[in-house]
Protein backbone atom coordinates (compact mmCIF):
# COMPACT_ATOMS: atom_id res chain seq x y z
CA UNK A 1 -28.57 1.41 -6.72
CA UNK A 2 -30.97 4.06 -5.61
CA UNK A 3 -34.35 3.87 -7.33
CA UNK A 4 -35.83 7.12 -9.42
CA UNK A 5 -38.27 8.90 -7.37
CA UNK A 6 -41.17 8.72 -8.24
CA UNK A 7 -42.23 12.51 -9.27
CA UNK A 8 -38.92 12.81 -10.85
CA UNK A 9 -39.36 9.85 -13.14
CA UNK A 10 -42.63 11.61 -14.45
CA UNK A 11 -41.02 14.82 -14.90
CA UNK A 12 -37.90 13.20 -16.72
CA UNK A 13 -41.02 10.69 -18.98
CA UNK A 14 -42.32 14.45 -19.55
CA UNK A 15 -38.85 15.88 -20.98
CA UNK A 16 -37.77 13.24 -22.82
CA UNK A 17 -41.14 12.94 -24.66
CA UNK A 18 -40.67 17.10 -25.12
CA UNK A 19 -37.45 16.41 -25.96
CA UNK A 20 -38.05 14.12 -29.35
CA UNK A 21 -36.43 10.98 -27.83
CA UNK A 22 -37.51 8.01 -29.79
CA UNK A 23 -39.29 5.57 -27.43
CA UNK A 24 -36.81 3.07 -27.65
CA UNK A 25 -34.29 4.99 -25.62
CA UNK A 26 -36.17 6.02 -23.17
CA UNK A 27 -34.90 2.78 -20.71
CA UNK A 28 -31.25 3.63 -21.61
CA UNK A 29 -31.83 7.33 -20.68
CA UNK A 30 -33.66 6.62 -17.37
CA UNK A 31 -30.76 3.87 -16.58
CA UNK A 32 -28.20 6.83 -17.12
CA UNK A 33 -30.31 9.15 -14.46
CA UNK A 34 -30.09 6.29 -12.01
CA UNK A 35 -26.40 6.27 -12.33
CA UNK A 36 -26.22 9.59 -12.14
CA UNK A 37 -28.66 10.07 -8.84
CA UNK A 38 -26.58 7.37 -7.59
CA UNK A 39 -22.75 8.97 -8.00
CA UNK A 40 -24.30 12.12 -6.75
CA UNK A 41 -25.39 10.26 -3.25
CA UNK A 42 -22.56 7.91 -3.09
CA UNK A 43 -19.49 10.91 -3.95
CA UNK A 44 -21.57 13.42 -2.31
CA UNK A 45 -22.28 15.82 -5.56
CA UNK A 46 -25.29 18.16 -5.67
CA UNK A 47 -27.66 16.28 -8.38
CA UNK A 48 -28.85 19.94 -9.88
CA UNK A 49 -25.13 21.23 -10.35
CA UNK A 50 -23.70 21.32 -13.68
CA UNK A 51 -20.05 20.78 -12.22
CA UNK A 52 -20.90 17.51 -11.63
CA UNK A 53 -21.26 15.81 -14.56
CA UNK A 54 -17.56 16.12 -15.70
CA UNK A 55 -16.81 13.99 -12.63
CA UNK A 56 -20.24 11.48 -13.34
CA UNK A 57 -18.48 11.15 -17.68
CA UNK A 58 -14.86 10.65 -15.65
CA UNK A 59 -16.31 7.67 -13.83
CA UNK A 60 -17.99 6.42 -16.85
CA UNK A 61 -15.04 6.25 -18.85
CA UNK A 62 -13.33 4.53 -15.81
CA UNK A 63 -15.90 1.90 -16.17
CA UNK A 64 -15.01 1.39 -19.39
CA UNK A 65 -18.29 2.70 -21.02
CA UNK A 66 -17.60 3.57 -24.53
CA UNK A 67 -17.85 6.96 -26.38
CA UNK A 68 -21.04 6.65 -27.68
CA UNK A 69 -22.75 5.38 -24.16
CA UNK A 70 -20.67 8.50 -22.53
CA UNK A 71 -22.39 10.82 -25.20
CA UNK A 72 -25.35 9.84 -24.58
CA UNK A 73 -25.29 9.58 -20.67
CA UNK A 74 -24.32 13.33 -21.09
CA UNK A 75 -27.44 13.92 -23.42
CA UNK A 76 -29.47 12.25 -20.57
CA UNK A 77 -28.41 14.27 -17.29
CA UNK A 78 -28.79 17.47 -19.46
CA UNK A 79 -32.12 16.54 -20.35
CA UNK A 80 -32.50 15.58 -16.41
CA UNK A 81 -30.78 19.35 -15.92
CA UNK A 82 -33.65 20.96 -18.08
CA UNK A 83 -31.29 23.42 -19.92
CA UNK A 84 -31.20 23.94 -23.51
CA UNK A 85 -27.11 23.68 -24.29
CA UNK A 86 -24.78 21.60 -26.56
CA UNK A 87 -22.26 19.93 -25.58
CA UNK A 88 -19.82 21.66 -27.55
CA UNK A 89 -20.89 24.76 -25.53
CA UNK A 90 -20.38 22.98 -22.16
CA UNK A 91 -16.89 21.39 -23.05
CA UNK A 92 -18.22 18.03 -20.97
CA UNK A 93 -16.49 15.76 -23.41
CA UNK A 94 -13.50 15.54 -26.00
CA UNK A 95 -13.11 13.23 -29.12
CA UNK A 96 -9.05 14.40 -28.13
CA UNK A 97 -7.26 11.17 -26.88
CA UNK A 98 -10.19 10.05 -25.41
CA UNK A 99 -10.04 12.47 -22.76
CA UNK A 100 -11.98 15.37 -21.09
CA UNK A 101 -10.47 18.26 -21.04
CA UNK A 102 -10.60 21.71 -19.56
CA UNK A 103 -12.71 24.81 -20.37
CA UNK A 104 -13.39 27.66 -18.24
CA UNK A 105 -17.09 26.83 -18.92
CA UNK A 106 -16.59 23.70 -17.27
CA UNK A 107 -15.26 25.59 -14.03
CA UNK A 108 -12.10 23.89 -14.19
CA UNK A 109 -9.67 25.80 -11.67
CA UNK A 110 -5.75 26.32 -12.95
CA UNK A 111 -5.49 26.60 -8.55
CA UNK A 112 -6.98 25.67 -5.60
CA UNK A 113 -9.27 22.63 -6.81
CA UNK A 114 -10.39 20.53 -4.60
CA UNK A 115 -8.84 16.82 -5.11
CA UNK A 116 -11.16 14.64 -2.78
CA UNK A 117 -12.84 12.47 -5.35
CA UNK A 118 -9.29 11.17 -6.47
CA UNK A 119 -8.01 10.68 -3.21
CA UNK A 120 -11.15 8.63 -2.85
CA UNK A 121 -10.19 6.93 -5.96
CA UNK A 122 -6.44 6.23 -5.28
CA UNK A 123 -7.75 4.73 -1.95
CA UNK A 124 -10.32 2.45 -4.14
CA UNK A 125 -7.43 1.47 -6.66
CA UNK A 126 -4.87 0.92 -3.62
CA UNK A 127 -7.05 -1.93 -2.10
CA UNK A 128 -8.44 -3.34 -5.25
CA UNK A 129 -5.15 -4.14 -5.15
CA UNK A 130 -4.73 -5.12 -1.77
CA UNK A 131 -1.51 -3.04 -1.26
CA UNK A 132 -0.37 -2.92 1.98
CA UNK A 133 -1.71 0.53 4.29
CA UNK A 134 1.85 1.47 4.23
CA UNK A 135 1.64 2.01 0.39
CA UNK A 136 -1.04 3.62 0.61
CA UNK A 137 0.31 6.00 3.30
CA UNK A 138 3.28 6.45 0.99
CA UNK A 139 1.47 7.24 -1.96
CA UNK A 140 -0.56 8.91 -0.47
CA UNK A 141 1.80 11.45 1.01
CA UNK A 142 3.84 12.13 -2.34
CA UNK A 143 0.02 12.88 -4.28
CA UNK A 144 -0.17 15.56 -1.72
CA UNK A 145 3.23 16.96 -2.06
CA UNK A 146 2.39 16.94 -5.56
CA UNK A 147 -0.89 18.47 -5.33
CA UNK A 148 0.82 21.40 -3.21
CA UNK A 149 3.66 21.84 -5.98
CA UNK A 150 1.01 22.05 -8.42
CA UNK A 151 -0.62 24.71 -6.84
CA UNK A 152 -3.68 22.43 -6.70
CA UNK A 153 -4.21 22.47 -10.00
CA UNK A 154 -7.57 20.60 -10.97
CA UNK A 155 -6.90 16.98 -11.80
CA UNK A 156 -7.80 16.98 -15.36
CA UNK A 157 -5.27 19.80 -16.09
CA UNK A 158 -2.30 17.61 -14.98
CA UNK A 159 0.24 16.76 -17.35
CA UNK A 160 3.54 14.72 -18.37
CA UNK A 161 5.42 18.34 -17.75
CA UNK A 162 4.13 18.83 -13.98
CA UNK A 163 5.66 15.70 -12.83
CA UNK A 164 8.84 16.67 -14.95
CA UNK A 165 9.04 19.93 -13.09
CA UNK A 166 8.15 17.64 -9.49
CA UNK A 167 10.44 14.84 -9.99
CA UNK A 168 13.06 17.90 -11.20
CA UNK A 169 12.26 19.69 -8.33
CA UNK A 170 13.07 16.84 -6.29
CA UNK A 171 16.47 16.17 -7.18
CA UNK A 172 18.22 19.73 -7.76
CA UNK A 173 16.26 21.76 -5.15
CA UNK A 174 15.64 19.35 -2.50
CA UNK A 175 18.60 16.99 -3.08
CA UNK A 176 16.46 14.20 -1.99
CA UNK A 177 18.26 10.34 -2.34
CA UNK A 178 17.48 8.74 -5.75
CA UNK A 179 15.16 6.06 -3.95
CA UNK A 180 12.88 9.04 -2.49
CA UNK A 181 12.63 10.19 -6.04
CA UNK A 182 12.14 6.61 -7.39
CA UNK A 183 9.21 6.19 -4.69
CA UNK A 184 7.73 9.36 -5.93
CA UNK A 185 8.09 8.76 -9.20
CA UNK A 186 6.30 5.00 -8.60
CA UNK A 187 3.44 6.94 -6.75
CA UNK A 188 2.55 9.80 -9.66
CA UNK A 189 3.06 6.76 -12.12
CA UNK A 190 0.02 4.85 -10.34
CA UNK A 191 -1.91 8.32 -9.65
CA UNK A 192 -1.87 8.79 -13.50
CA UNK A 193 -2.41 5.97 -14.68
CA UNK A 194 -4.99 4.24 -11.95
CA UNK A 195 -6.78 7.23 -11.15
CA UNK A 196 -6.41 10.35 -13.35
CA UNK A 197 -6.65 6.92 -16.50
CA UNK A 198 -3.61 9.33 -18.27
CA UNK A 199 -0.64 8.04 -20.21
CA UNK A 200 2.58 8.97 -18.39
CA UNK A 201 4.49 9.90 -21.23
CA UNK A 202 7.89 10.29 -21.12
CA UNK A 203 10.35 11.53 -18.71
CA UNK A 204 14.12 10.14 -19.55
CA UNK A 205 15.05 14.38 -19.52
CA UNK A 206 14.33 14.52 -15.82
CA UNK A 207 17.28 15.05 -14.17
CA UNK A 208 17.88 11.76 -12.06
CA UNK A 209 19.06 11.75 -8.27
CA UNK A 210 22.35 10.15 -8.41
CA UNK A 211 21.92 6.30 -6.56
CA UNK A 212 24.86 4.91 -4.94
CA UNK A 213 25.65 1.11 -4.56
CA UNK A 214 24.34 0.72 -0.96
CA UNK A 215 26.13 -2.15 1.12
CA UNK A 216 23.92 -2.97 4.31
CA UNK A 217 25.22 -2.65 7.79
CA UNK A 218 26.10 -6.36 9.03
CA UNK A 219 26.68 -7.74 12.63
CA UNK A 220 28.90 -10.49 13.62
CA UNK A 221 27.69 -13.47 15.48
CA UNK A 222 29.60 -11.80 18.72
CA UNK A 223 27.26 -8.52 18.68
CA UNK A 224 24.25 -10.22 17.52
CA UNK A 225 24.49 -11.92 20.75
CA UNK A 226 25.74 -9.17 22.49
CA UNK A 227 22.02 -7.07 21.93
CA UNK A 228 20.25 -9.92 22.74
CA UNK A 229 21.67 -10.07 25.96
CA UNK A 230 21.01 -6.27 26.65
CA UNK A 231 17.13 -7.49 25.81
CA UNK A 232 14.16 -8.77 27.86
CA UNK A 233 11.43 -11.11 26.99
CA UNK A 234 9.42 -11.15 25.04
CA UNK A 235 11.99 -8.92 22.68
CA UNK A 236 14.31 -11.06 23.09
CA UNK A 237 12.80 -14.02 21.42
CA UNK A 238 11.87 -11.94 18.79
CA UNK A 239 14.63 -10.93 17.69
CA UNK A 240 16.40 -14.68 17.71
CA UNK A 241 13.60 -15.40 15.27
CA UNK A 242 14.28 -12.34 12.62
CA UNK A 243 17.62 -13.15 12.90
CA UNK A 244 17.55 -16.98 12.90
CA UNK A 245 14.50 -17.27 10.35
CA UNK A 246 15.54 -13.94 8.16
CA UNK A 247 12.53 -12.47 8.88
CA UNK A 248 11.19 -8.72 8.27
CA UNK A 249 10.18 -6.59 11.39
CA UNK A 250 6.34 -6.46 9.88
CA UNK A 251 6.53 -10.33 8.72
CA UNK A 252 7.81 -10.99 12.51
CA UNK A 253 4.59 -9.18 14.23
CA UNK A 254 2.28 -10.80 12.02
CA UNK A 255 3.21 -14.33 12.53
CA UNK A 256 0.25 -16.11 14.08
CA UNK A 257 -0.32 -19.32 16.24
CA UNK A 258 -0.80 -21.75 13.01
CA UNK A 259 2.13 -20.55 11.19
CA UNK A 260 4.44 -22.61 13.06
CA UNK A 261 4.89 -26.19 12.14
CA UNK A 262 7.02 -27.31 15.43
CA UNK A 263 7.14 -31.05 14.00
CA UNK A 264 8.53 -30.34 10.47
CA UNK A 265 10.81 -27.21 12.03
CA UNK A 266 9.14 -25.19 9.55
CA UNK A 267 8.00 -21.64 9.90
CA UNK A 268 5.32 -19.84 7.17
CA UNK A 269 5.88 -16.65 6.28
CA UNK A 270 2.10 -15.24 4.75
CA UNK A 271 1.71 -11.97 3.12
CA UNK A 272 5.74 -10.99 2.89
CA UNK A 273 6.56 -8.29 0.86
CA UNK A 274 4.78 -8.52 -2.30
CA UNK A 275 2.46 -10.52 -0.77
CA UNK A 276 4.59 -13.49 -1.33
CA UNK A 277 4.37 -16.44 1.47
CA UNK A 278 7.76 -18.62 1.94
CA UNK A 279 8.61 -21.02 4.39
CA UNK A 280 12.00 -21.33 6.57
CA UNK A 281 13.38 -23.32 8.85
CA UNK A 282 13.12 -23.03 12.60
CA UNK A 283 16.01 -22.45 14.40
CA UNK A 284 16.51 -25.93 16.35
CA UNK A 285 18.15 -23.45 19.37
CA UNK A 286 15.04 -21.61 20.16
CA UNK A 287 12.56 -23.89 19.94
CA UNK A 288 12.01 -24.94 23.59
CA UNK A 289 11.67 -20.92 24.08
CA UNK A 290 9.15 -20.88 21.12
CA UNK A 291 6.98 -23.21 22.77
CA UNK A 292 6.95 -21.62 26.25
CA UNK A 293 5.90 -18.53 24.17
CA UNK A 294 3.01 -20.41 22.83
CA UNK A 295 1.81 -21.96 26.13
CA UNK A 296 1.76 -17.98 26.99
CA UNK A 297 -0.52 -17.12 24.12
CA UNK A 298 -2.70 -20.18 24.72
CA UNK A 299 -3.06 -19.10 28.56
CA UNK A 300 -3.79 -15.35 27.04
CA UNK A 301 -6.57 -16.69 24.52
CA UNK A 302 -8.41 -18.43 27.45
CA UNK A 303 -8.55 -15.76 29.34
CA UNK A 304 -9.73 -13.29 26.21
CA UNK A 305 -12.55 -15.50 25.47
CA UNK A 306 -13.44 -15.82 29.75
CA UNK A 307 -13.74 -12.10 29.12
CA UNK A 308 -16.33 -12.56 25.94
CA UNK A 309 -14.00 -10.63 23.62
CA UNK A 310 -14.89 -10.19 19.95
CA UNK A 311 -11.27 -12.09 18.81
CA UNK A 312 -8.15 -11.31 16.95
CA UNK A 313 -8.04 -9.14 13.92
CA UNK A 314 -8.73 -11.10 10.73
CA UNK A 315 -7.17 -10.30 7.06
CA UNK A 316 -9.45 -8.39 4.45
CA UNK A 317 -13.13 -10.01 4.78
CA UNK A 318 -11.63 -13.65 6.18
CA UNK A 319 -14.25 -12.93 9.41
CA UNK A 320 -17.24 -12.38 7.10
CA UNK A 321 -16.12 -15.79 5.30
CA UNK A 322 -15.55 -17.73 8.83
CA UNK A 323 -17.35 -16.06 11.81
CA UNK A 324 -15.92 -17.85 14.33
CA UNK A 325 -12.24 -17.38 13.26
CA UNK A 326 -11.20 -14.47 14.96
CA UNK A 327 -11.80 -16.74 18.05
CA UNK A 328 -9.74 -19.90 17.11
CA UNK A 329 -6.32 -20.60 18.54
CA UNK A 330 -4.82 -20.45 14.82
CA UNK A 331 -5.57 -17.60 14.17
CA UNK A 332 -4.21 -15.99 17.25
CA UNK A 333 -0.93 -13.21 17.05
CA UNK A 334 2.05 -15.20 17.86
CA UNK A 335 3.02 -11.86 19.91
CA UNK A 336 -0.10 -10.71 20.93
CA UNK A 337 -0.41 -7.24 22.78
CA UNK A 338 -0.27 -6.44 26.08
CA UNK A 339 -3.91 -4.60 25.69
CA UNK A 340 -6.81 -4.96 24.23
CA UNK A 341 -7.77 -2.70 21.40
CA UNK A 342 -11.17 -1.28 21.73
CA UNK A 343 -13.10 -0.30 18.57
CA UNK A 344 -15.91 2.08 18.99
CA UNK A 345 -18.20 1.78 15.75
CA UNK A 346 -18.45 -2.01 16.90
CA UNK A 347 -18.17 -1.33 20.38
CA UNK A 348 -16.07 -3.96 21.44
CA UNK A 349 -12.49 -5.44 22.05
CA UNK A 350 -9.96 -7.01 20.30
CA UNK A 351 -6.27 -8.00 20.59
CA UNK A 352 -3.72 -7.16 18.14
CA UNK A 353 -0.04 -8.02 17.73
CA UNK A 354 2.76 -6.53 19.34
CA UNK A 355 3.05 -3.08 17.55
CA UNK A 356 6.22 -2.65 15.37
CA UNK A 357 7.81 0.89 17.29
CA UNK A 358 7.52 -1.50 20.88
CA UNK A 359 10.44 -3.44 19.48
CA UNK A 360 12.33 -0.64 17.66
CA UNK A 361 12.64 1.11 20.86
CA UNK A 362 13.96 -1.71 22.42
CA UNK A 363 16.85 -2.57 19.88
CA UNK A 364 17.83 1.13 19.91
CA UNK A 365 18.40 0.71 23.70
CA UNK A 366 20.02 -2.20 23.83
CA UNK A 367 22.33 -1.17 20.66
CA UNK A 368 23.28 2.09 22.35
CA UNK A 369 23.58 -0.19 25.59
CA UNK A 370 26.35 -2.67 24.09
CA UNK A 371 28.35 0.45 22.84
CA UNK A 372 29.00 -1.30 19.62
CA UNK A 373 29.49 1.20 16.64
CA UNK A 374 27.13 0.43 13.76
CA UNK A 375 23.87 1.47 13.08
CA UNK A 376 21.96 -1.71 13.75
CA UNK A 377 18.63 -1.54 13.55
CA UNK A 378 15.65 -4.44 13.03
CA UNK A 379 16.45 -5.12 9.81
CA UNK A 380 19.97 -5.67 9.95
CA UNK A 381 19.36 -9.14 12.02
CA UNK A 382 17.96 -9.59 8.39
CA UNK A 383 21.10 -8.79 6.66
CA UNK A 384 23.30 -10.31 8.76
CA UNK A 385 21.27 -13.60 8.61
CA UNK A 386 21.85 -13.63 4.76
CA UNK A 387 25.06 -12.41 5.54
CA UNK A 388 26.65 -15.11 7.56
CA UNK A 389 24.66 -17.96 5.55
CA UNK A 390 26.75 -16.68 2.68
CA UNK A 391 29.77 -16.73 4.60
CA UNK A 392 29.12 -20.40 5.48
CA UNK A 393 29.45 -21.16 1.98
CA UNK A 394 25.35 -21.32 1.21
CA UNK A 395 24.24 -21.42 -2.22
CA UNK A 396 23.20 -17.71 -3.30
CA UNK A 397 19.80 -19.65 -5.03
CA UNK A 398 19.12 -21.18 -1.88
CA UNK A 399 19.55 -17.28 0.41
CA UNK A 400 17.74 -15.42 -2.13
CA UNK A 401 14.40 -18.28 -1.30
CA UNK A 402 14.84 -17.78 2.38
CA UNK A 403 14.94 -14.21 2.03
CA UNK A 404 12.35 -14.31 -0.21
CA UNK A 405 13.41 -11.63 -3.16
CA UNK A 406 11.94 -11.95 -6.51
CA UNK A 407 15.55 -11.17 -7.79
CA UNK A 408 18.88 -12.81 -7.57
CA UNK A 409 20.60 -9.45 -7.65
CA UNK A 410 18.79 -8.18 -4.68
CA UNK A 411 20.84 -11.14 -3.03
CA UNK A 412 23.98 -10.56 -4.53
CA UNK A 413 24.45 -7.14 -2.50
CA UNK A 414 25.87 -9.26 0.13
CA UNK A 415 28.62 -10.91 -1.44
CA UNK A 416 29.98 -6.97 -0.53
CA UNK A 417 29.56 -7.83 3.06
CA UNK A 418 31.96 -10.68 3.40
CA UNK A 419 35.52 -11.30 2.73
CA UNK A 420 36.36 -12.68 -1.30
CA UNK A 421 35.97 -16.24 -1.40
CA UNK A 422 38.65 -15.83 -4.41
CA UNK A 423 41.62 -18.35 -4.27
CA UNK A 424 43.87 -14.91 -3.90
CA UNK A 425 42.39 -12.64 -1.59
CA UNK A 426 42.77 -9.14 -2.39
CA UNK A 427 45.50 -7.60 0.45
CA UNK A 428 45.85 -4.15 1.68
CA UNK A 429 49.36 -2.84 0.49
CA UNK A 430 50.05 -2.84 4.40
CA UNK A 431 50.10 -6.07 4.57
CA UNK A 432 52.09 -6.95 1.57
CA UNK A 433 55.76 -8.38 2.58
């Protein structure tokens, strides 16, 4: 935290003294300044405007300062200000449900206000978190559709009936699927209450996008084998190991050198979805192709560090932690990429993993190549991995831990994707003698 200067802490001694303040609170009004000189720098407010103490009292109460140390950080930037007002006049705070609220003293704009500090707040709140960047690219997206419905209203105008009238919106005018309302329903719900600290209230009149039962798209063993045929190395092996291990596309790039266990026949998923980490079984078929892979990656990493590169890309602060990690085998992409990335604030180069759209592009050609008429994609190697463990008679318990869902009844959607295993089979009337 930024120190007072020095001729504004005698000027501020000066004013509080003029001011009547008892002695006593003279350390708890200079901390208050400090705080306040310090938002101003760090947010990028002008220290002698008035606007920005609403913002300064917001980020208080987010701290979870209390009333009475809000009231009086107000009485000490005013004193700081040099203006003879109340705060009554000012509107800065409100005893109202512990909120401030709006005044057109305060400036607050029913249009066209400018939303950066809570962008830079739902960014803080995202990866205090440690959601994943495509949250925050989600969320991210639906605050600023939200922001644009709203006219850009200013933040602490907001209320329960603007996301009524967006989620509404949503669902008769745009006709958008119930899960793209759910999404940005889920992102408004963490905008209010993470960053605007507002109770959602409730919303059980909004009309509701109608959500279907949906049954994924499943391959048989024949096609599965039939794209991988159509594919070359390395996406090839890749996708015998989201199809034979269950895997995600994203958990699939991410896999690095330690997470394979080649004794046991064990393979560690970190950081799934959710954040969860599982392990599966190796598929005994390709691991004699998994190990040529690695000998490739092993060959790669001495050559990286011949070169004097900086090393892999490391999770959160890991490299801070251990600064020799991003150089160590382990910790090496199990599909690295072709190039090094370059990264100019550091000014040097790294190697990432095989980017996700590389491998996308290559199912969708190799898909459209076998002529086979389903919309395969990545994921439904996933699906048709639980699929076909199911229809081998595997415990639903023991699919739903390989897939790794937190619910059963995520699981259960693929009963619908194989014949009943009833003792009478429903029949087709066609077919009936």
């Amino acid at each position: 935290m930024i120190p007072i200067p020095q001729n504004i802490n005698t000027l501020y001694s000066a004013l509080l003294i003029q001011k009547a303040v008892p002695d006593k609170y003279h350390p708890y009004y200079r901390k208050w300044l400090r705080y306040y000189l310090d938002f101003c720098q760090k947010y990028g407010f002008i220290q002698s405007d008035t606007k920005s103490l609403p913002h300064f009292i917001k980020k208080l109460k987010e701290k979870k300062q209390t009333d009475p140390q809000q009231k009086q950080a107000a009485d000490a930037i005013y004193i700081y200000y040099g203006e003879e007002t109340i705060r009554e006049d000012k509107n800065v705070l409100s005893k109202t449900n512990n909120k401030i609220i709006s005044s057109k003293k305060n400036n607050l704009k029913p249009t066209n206000a400018s939303w950066v500090p809570e962008y830079n707040d739902l960014n803080a709140e995202i990866k205090i978190r440690h959601y994943s960047k495509s949250t925050l690219r989600t969320y991210t997206t639906w605050v600023r559709q939200f922001q644009g419905f709203t006219k850009s209203k200013d933040p602490k105008l907001l209320s329960t009936s603007d996301v009524k009238e967006f989620l509404t919106h949503l669902a008769v005018e745009k006709k958008v699927a119930a899960s793209t309302q759910n999404q940005a329903f889920n992102a408004l719900l963490f905008f209010y209450r993470h960053v605007l600290k507002s109770e959602f209230g409730d919303i059980k009149d909004v009309p509701r996008a109608k959500r279907k039962t949906y049954i994924p798209v499943v391959l048989s063993r024949k096609e599965v084998d039939t794209i991988i045929s159509f594919l070359k190395y390395p996406y090839s092996l890749i996708v015998r190991l989201m199809y034979g291990c269950g895997l995600r596309l994203f958990e699939c790039m991410q896999l690095r050198v330690s997470d394979f266990n080649f004794d046991n026949g064990i393979l560690t998923v970190h950081d799934g979805k959710g954040k969860k980490d599982r392990t599966v079984p190796l598929p005994d078929r390709i691991v004699p192709e998994l190990k040529n892979h690695l000998e490739s990656v092993i060959n790669l990493h001495q050559e990286d560090l011949a070169n004097d590169y900086a090393g892999t890309f490391l999770p959160d602060l890991l490299e801070r932690k251990y600064k020799h990690a991003a150089k160590e085998l382990v910790w090496q992409w199990f599909f690295s990429a072709k190039m090094l990335t370059f990264i100019p604030d550091a000014g040097e180069y790294r190697r990432y993993h095989l980017h996700k759209t590389h491998v996308q592009k290559a199912i969708r050609k190799a898909v459209k190549r076998t002529r086979i008429p389903k919309r395969a994609s990545a994921h439904t190697f996933r699906h048709s991995f639980a699929s076909h463990l199911l229809q081998a008679n595997y415990d639903i318990r023991t699919i739903q831990e390989l897939m790794g869902h937190s619910d059963v009844r995520t699981t259960m959607i693929y009963t619908h994707t194989i014949k009943s295993r009833t003792i009478k089979e429903a029949k087709s009337p066609l077919d009936l003698p």
